[in-house]
Protein backbone atom coordinates (compact mmCIF):
# COMPACT_ATOMS: atom_id res chain seq x y z
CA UNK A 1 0.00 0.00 0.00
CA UNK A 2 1.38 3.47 -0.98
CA UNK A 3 1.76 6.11 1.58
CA UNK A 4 -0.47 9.34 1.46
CA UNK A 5 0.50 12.41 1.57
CA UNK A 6 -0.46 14.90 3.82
CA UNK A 7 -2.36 17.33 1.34
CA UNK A 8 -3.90 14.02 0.07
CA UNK A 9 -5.63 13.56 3.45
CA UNK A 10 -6.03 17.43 3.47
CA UNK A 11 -8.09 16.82 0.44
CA UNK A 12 -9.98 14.38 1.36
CA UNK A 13 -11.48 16.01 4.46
CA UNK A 14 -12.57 19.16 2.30
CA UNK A 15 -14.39 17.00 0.17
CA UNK A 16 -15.94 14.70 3.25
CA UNK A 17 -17.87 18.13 4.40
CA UNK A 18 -19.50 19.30 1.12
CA UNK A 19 -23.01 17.99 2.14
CA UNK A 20 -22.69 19.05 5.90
CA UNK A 21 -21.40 22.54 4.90
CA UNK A 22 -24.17 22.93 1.79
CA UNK A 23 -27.26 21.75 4.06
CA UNK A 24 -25.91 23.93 6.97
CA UNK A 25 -25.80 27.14 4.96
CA UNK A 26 -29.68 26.92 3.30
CA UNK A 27 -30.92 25.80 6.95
CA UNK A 28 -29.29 29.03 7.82
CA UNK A 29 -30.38 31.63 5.39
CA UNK A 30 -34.01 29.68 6.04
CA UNK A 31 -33.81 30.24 9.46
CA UNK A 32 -32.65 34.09 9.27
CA UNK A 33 -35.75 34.78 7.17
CA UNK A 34 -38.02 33.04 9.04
CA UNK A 35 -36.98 34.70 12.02
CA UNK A 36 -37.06 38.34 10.06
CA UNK A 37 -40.54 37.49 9.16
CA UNK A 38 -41.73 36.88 12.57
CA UNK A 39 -39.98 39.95 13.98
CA UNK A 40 -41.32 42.05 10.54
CA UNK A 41 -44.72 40.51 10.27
CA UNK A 42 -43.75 39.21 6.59
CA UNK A 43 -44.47 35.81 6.42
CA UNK A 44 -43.53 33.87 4.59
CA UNK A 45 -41.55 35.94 1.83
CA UNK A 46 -38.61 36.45 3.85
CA UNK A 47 -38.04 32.65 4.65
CA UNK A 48 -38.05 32.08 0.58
CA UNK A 49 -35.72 35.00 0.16
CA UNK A 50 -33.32 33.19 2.71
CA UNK A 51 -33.47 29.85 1.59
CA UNK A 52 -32.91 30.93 -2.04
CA UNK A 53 -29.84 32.94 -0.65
CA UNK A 54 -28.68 30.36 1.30
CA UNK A 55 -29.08 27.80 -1.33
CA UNK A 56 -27.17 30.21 -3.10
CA UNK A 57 -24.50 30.21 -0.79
CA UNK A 58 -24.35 26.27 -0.55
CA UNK A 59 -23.56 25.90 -4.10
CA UNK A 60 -20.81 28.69 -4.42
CA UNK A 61 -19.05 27.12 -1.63
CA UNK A 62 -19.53 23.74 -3.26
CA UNK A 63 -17.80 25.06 -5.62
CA UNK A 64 -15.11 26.81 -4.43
CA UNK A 65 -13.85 23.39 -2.68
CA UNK A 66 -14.22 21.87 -6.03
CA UNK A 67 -12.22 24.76 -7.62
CA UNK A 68 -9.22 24.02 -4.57
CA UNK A 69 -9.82 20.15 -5.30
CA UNK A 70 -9.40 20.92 -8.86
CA UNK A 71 -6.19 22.93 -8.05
CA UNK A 72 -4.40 20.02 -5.98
């Protein structure tokens, strides 16, 4: 068996939390609007604006571990 290298392993832990960080950041732009529409009276526009920009945010850093993946 060939030893790994240490960016190999490096690598390999910024790919294991893709799905963690992706599902974390739309469950946080949800939550942020839902709570703005409570405290505005808005419901439920704000929690779609916040999921949309946290879905937003789940694929651009999806793909800026990709990008470094890419890279190495």
């Amino acid at each position: 068996m060939a030893p790994t290298s240490q960016s190999t392993w490096q690598l390999i832990g910024q790919l294991s939390t893709i799905g963690m960080s992706f599902v974390f950041a739309i469950v946080l732009g949800f939550g942020g609007g839902f709570w703005l529409d409570g405290v505005l009276g808005t419901k439920p526009w704000l929690s779609f604006v916040g999921f949309f920009f946290g879905l937003a945010a789940g694929v651009l850093n999806v793909y800026r571990v990709l990008q470094l993946s890419n890279r190495k």
